[in-house]
C-alpha atoms as a PDB file:
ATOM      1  CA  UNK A   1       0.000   0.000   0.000  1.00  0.00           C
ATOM      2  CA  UNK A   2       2.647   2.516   1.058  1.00  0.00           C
ATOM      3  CA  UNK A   3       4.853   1.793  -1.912  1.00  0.00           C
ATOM      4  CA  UNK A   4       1.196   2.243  -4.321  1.00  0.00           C
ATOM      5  CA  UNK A   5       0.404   5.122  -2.613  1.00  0.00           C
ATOM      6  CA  UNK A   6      -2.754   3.256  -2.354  1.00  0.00           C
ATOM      7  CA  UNK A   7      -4.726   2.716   0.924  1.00  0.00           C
ATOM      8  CA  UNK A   8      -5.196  -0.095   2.045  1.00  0.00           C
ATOM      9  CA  UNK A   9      -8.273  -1.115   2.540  1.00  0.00           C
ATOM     10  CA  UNK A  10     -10.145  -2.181   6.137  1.00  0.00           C
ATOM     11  CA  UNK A  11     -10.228  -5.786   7.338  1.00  0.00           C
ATOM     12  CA  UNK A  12     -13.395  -7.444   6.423  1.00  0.00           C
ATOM     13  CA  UNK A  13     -15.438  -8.026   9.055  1.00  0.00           C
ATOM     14  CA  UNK A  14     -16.396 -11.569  10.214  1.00  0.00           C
ATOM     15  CA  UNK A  15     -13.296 -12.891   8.653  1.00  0.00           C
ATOM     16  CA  UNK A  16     -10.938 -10.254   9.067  1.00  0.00           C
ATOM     17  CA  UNK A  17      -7.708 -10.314  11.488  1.00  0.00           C
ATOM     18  CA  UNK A  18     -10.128  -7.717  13.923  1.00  0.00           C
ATOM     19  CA  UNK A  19     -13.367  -9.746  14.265  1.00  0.00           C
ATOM     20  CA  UNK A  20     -14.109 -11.313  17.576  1.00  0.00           C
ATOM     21  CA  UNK A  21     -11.047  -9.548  19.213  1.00  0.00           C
ATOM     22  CA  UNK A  22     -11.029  -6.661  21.623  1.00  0.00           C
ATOM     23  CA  UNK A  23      -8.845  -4.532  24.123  1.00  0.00           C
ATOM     24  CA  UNK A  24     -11.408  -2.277  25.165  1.00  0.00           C
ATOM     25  CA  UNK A  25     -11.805  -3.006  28.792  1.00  0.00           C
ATOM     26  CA  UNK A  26     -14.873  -2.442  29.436  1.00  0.00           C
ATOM     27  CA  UNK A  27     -15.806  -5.174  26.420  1.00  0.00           C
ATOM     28  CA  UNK A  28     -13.465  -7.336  27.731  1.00  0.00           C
ATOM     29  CA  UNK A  29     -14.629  -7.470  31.077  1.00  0.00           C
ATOM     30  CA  UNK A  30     -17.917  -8.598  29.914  1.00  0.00           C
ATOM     31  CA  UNK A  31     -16.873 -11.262  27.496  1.00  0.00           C
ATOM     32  CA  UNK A  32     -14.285 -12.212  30.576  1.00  0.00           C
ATOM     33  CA  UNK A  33     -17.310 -13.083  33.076  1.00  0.00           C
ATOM     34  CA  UNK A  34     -19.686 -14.779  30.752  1.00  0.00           C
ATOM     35  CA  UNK A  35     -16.588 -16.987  29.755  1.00  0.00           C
ATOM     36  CA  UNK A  36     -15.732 -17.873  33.624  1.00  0.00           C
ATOM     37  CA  UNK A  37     -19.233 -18.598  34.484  1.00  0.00           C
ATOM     38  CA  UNK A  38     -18.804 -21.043  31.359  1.00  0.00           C
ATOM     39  CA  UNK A  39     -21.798 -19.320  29.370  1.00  0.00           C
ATOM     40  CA  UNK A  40     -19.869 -19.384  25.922  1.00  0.00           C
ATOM     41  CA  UNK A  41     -23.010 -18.445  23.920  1.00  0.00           C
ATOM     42  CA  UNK A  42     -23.412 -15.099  26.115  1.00  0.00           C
ATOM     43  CA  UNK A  43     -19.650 -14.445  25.363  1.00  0.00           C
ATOM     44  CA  UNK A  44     -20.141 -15.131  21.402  1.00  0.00           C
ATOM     45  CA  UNK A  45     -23.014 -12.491  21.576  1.00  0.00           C
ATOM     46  CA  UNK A  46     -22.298  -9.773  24.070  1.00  0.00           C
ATOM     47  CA  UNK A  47     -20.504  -7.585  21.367  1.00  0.00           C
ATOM     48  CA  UNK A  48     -20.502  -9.805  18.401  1.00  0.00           C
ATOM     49  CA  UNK A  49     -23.318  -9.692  15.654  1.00  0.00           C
ATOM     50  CA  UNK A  50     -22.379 -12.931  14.772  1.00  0.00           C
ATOM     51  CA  UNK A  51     -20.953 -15.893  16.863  1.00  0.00           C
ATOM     52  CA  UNK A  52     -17.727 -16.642  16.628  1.00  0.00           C
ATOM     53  CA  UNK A  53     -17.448 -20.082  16.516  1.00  0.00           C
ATOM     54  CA  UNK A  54     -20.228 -19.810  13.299  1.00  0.00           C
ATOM     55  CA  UNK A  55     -17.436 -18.924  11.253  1.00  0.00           C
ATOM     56  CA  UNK A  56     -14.735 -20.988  12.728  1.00  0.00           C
ATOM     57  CA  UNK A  57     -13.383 -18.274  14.805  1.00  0.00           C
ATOM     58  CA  UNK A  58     -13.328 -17.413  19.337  1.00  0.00           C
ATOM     59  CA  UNK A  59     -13.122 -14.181  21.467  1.00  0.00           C
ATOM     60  CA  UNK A  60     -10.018 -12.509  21.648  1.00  0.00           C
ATOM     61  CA  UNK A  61      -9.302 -10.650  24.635  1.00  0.00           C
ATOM     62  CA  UNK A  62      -5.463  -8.491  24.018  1.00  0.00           C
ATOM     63  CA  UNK A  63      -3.489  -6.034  26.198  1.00  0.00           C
ATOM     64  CA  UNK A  64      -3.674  -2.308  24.494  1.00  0.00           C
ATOM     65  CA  UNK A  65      -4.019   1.113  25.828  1.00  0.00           C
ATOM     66  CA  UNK A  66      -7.362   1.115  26.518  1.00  0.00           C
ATOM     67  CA  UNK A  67      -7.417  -2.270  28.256  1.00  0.00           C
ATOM     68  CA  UNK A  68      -8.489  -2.757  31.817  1.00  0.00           C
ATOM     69  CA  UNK A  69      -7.463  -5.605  34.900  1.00  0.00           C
ATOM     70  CA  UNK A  70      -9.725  -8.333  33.443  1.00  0.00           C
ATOM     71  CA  UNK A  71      -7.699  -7.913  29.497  1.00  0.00           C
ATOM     72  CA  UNK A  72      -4.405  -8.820  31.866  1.00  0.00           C
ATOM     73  CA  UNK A  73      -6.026 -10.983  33.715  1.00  0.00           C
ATOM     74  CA  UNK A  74      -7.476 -13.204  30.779  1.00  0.00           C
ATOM     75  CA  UNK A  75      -4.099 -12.765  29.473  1.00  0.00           C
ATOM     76  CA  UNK A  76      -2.345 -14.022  32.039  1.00  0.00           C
ATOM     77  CA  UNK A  77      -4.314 -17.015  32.600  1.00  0.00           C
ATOM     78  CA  UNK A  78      -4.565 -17.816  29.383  1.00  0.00           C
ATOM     79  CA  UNK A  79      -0.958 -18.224  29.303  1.00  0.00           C
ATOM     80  CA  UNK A  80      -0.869 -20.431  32.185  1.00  0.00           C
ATOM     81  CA  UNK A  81       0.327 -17.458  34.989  1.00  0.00           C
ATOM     82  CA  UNK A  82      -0.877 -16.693  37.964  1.00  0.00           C
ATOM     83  CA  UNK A  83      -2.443 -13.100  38.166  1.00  0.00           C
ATOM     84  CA  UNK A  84      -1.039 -11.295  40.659  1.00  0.00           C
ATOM     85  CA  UNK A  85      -2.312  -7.894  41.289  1.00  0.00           C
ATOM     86  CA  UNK A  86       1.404  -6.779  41.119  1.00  0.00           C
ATOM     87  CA  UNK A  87       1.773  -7.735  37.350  1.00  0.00           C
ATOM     88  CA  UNK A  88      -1.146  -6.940  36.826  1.00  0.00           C
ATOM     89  CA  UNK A  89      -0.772  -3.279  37.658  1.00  0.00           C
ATOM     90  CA  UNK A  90       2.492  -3.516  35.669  1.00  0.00           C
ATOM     91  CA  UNK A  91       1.452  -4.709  32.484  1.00  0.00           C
ATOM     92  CA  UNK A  92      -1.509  -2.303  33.229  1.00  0.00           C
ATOM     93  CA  UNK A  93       0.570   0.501  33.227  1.00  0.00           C
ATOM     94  CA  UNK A  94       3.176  -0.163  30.404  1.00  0.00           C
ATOM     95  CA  UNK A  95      -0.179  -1.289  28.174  1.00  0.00           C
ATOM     96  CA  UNK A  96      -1.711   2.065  28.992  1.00  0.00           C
ATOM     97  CA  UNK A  97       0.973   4.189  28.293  1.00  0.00           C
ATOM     98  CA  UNK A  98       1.713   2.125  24.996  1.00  0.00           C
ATOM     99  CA  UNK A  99       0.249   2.721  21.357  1.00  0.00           C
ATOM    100  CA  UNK A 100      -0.545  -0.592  20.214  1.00  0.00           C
ATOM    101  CA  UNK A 101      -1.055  -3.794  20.866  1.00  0.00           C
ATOM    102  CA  UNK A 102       1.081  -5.982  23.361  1.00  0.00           C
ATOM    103  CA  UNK A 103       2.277  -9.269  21.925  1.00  0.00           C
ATOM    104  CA  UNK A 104       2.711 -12.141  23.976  1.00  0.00           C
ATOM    105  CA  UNK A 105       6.707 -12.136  23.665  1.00  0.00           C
ATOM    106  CA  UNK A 106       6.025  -8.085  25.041  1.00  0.00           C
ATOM    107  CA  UNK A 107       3.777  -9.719  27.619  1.00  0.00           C
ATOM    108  CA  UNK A 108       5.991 -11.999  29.128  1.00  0.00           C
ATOM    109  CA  UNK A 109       8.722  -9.925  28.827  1.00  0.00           C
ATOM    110  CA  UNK A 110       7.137  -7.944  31.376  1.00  0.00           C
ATOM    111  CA  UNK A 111       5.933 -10.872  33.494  1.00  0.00           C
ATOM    112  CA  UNK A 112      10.480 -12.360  33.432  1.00  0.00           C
ATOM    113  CA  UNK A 113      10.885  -8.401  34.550  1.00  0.00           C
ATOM    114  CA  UNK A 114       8.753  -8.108  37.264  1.00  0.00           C
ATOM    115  CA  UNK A 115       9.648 -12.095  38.479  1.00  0.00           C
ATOM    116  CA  UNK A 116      13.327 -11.298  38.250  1.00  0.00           C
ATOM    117  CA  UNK A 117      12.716  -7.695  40.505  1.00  0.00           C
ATOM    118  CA  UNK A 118      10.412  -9.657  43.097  1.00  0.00           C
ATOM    119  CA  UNK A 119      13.036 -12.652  44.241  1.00  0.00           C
END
């Protein structure tokens, strides 16, 4: 695109790399509860016009700027770690005053950090 000069053009939705995934918090926190109380059909339709798993796809909960506890959380646990409120607050606050997206490798960067500071 930048070598075109052409824009490119927005992912499709449904299909596209940005269905089903948030880092809103507020979003995330919602699709984050229904999940732990195991009601995966509330979580597929809380924000999403379409389910998820209809097209082969899940929820996506990531780390950005405008993520909350329960993104880190989720995060976290998905990854096998234990939440502590300690990391959580630190991922928090490097997420927050980030401008994209954290990556798992920037996530447990982050989690070695803040392991390696505590012993």
């Amino acid at each position: 695109a930048a070598a075109c000069g052409v824009p490119r053009p927005p992912p499709p939705p449904i299909v596209g790399t940005d269905a089903f995934r948030t880092t809103s918090g507020g979003h995330a926190a919602a699709v984050v509860k229904a999940l732990e109380m195991g009601d995966h059909w509330l979580a597929d339709r809380i924000y999403s016009a379409v389910p998820a798993p209809m097209v082969g796809r899940e929820q996506g909960i990531e780390i950005g700027p405008m993520s909350g506890a329960s993104n880190v959380r989720y995060a976290l646990k998905r990854l096998g770690l234990e939440p502590e409120e300690g990391l959580v607050r630190r991922i928090l606050s490097t997420a927050k005053s980030s401008d994209h997206i954290m990556s798992d490798e920037e996530l447990l960067r982050i989690v070695v950090e803040y392991l390696v500071k505590r012993e």
